[in-house]
PDB file of N, CA and C in Angstrom:
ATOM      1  N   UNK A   1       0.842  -1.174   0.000  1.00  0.00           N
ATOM      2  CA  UNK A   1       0.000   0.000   0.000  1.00  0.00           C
ATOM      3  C   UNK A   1       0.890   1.242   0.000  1.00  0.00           C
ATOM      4  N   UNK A   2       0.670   1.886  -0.964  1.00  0.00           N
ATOM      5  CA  UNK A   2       0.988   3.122  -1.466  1.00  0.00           C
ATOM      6  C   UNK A   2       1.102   4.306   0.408  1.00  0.00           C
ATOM      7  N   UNK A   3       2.208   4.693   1.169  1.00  0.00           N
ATOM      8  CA  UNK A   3       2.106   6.183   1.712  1.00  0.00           C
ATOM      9  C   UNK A   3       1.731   7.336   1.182  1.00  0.00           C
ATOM     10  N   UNK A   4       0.766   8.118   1.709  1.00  0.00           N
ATOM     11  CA  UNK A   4       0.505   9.041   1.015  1.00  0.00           C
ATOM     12  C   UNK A   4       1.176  10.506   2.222  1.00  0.00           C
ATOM     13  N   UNK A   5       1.268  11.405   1.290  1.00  0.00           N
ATOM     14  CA  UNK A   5       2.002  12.768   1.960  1.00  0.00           C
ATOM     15  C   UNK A   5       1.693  13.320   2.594  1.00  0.00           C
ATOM     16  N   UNK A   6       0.681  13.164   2.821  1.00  0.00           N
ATOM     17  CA  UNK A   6      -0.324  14.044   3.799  1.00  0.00           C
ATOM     18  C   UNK A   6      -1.255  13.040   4.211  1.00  0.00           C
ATOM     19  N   UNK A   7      -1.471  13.771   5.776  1.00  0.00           N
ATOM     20  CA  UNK A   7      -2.053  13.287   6.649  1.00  0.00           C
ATOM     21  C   UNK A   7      -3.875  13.263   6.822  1.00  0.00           C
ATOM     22  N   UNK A   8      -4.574  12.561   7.250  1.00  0.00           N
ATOM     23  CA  UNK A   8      -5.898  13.117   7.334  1.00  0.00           C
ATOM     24  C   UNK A   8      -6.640  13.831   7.342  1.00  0.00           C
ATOM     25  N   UNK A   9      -5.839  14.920   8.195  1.00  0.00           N
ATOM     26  CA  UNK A   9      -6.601  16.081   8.778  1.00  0.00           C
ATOM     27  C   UNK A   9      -6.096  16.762   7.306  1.00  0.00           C
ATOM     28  N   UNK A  10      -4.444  16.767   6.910  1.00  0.00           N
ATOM     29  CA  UNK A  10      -4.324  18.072   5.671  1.00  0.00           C
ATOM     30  C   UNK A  10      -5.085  17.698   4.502  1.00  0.00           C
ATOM     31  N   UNK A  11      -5.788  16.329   4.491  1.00  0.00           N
ATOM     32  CA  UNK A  11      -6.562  16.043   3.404  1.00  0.00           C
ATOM     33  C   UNK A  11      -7.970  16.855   3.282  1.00  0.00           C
ATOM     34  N   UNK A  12      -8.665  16.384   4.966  1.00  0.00           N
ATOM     35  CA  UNK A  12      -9.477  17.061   5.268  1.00  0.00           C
ATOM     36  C   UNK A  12      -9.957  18.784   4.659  1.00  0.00           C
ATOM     37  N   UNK A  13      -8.766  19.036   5.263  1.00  0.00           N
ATOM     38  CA  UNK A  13      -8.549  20.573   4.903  1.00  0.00           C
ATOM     39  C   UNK A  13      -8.887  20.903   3.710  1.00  0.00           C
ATOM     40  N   UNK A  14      -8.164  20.289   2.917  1.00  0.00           N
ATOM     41  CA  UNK A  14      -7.954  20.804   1.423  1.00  0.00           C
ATOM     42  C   UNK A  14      -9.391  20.719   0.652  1.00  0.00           C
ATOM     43  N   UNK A  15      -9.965  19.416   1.335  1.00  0.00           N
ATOM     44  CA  UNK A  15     -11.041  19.377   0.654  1.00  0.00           C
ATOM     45  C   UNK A  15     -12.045  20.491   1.163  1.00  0.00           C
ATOM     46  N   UNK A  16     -12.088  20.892   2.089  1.00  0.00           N
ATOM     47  CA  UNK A  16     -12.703  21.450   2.562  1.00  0.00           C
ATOM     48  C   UNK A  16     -12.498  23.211   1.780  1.00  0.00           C
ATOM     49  N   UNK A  17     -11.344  23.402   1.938  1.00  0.00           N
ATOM     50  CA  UNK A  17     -11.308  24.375   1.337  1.00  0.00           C
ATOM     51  C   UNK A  17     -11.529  24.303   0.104  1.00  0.00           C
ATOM     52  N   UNK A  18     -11.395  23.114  -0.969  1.00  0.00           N
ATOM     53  CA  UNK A  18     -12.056  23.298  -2.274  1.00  0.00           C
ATOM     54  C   UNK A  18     -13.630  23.024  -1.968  1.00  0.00           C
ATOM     55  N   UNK A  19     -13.816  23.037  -1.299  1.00  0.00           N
ATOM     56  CA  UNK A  19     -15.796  23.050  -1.210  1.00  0.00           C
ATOM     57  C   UNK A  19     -15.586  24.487  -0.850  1.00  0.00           C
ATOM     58  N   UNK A  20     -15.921  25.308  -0.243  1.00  0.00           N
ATOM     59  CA  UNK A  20     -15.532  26.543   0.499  1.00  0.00           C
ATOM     60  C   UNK A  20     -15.772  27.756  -1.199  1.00  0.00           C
ATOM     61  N   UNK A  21     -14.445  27.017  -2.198  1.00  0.00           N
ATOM     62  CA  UNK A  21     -14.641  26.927  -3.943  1.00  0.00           C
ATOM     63  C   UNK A  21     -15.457  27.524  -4.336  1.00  0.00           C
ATOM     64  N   UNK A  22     -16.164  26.279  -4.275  1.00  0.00           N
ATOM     65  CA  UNK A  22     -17.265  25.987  -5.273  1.00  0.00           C
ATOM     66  C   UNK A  22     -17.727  24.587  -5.923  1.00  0.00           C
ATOM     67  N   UNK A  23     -16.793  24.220  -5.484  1.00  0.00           N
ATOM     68  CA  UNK A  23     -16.584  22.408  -6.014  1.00  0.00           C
ATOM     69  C   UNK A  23     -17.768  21.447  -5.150  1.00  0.00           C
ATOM     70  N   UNK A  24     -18.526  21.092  -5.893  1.00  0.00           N
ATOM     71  CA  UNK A  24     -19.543  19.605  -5.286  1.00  0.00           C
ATOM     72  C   UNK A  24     -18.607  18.649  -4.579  1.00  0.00           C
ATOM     73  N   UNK A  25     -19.372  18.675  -2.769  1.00  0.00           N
ATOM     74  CA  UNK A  25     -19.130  17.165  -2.910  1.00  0.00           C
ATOM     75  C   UNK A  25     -18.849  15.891  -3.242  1.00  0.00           C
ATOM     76  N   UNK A  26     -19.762  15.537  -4.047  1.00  0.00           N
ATOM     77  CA  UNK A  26     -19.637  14.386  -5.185  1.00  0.00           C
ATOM     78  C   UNK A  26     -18.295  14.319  -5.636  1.00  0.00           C
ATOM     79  N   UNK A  27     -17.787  15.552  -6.364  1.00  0.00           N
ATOM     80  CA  UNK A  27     -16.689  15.562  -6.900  1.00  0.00           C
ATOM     81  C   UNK A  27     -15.420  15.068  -6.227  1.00  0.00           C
ATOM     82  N   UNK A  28     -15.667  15.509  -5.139  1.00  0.00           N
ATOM     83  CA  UNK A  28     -14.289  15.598  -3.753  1.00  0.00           C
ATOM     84  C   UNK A  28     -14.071  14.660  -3.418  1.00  0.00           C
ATOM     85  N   UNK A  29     -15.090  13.858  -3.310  1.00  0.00           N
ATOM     86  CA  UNK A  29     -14.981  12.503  -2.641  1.00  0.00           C
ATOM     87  C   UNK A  29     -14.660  11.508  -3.870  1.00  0.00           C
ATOM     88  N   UNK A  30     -14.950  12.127  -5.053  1.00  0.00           N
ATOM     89  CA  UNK A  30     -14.316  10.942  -5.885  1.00  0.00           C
ATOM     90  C   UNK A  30     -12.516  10.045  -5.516  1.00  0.00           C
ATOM     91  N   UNK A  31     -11.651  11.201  -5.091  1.00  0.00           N
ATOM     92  CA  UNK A  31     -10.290  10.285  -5.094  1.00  0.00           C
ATOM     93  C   UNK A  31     -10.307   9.296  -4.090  1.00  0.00           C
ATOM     94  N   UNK A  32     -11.059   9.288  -3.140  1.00  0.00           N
ATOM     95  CA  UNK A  32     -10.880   8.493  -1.898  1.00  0.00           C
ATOM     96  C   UNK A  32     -11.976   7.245  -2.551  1.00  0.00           C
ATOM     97  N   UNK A  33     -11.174   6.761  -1.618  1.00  0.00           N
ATOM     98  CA  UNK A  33     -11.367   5.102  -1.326  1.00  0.00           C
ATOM     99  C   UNK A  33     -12.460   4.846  -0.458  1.00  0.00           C
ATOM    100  N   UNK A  34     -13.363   3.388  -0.460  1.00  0.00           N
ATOM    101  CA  UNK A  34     -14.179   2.681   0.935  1.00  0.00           C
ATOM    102  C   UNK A  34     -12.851   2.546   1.663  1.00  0.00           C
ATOM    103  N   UNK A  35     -12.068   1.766   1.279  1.00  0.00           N
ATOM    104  CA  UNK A  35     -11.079   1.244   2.162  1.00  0.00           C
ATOM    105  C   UNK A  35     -10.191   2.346   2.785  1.00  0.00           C
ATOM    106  N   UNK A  36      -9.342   3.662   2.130  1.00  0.00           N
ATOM    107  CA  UNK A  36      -9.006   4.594   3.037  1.00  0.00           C
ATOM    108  C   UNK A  36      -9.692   5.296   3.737  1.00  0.00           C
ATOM    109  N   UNK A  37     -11.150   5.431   3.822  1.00  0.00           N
ATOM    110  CA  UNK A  37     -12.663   5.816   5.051  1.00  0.00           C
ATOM    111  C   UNK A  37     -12.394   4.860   6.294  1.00  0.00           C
ATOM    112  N   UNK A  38     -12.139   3.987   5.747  1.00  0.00           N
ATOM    113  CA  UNK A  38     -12.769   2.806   7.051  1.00  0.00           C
ATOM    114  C   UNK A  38     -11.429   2.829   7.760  1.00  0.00           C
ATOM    115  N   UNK A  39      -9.859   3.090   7.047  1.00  0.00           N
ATOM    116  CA  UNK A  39      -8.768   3.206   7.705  1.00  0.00           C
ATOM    117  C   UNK A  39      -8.704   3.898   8.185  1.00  0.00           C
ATOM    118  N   UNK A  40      -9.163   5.155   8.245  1.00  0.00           N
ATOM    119  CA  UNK A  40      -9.349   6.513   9.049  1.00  0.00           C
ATOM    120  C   UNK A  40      -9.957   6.440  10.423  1.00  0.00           C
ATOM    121  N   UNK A  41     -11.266   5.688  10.067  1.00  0.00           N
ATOM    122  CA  UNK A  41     -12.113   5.957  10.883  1.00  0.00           C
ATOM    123  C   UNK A  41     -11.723   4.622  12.247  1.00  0.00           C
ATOM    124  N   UNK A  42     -10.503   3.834  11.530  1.00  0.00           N
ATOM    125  CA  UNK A  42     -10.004   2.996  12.377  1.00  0.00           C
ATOM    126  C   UNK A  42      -8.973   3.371  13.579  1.00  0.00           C
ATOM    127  N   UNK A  43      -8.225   4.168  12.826  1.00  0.00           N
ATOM    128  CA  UNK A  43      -7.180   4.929  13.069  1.00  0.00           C
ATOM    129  C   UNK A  43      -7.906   5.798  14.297  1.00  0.00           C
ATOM    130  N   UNK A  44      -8.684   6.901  13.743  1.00  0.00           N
ATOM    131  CA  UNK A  44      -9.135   7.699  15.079  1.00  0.00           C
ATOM    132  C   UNK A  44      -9.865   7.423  15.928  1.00  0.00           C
ATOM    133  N   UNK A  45     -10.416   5.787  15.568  1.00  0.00           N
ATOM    134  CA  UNK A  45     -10.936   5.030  17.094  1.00  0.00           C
ATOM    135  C   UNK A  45     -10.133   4.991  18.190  1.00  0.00           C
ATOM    136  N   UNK A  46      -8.650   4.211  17.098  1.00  0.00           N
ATOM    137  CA  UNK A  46      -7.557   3.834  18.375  1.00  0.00           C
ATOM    138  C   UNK A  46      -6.900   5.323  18.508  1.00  0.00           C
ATOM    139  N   UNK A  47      -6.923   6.393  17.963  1.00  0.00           N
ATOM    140  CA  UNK A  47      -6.697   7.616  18.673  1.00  0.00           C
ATOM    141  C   UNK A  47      -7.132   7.802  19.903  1.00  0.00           C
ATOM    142  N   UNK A  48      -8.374   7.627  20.056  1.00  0.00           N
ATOM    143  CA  UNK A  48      -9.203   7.816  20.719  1.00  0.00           C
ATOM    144  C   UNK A  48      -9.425   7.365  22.046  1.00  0.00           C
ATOM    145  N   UNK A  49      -8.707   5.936  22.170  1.00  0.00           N
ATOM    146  CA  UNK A  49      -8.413   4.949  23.117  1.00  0.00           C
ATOM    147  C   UNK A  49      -7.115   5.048  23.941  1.00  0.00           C
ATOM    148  N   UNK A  50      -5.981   5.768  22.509  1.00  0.00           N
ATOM    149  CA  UNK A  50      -4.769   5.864  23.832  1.00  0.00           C
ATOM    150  C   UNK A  50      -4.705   7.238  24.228  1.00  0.00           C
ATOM    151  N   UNK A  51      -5.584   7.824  23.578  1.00  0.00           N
ATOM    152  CA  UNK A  51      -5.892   9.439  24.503  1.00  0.00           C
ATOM    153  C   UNK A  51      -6.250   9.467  25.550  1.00  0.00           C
ATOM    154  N   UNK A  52      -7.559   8.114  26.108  1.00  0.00           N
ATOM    155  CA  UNK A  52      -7.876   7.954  26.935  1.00  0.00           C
ATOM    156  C   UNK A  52      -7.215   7.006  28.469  1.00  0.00           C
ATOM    157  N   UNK A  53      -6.749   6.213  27.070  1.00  0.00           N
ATOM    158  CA  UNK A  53      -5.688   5.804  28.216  1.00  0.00           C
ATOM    159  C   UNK A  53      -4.726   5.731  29.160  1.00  0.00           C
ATOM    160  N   UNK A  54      -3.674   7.141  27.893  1.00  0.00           N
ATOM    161  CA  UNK A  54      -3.032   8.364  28.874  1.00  0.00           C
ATOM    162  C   UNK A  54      -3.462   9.446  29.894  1.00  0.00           C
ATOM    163  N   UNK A  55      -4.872   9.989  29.818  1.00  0.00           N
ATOM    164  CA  UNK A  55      -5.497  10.396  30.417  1.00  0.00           C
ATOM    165  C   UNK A  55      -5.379   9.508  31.613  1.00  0.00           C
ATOM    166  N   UNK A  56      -6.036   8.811  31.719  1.00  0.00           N
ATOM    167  CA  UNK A  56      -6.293   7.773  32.898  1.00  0.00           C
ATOM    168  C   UNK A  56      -4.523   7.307  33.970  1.00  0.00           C
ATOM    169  N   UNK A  57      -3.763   6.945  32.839  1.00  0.00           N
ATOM    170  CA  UNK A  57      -2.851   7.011  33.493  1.00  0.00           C
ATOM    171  C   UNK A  57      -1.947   8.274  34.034  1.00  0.00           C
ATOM    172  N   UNK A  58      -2.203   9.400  33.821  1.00  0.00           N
ATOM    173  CA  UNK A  58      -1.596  10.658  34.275  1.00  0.00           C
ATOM    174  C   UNK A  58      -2.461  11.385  35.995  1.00  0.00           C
ATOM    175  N   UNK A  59      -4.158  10.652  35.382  1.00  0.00           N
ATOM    176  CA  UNK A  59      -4.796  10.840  37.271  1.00  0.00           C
ATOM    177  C   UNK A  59      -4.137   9.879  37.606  1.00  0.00           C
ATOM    178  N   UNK A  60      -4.389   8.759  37.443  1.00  0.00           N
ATOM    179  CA  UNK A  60      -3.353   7.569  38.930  1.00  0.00           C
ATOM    180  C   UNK A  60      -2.113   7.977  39.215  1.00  0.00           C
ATOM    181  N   UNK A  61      -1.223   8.662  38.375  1.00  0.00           N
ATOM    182  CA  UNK A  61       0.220   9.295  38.818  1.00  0.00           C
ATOM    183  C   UNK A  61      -0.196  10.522  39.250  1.00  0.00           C
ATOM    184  N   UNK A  62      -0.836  11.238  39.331  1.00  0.00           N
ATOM    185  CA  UNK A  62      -1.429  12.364  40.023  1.00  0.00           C
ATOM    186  C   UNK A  62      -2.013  11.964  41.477  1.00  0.00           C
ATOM    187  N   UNK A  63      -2.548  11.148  41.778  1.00  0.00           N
ATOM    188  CA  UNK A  63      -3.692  10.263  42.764  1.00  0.00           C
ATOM    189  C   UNK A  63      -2.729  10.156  44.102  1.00  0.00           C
ATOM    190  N   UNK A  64      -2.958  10.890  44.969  1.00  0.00           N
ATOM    191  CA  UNK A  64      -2.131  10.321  46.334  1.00  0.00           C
ATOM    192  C   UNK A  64      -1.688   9.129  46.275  1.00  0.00           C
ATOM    193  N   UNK A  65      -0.592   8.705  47.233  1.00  0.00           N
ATOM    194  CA  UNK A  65      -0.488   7.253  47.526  1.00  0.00           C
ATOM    195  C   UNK A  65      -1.574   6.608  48.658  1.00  0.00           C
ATOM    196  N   UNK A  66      -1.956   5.675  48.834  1.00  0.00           N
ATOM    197  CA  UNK A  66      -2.775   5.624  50.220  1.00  0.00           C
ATOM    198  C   UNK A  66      -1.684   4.342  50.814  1.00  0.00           C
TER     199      UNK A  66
END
């Protein structure tokens, strides 16, 4: 599988700013993939999980000793 140069969010962007344009939807979404959607949306699950997980571990190192 092909790396691509940019990241999600600068993809995001761009498209966004060519809607912003004038450019349809429809159109924008033509380069993308089912399969790079569902990698994304995989990706910022497990974002999502070790955000939380660091979270969690920074109160217990915060947390008195008892």
């Amino acid at each position: 599988m092909r790396k691509s140069r940019f990241g999600g969010e600068q993809i995001i962007g761009i498209f966004l700013e060519e809607h912003d344009a004038g450019r349809k939807p429809k159109s924008l979404a033509a380069g993308t993939e089912v399969s790079d959607a569902k990698r994304l949306k995989a990706v910022e699950g497990e974002n999502h999980r070790l955000k939380r997980r660091l979270a969690e571990q920074m109160l217990d190192s915060m947390a008195p000793d008892r």
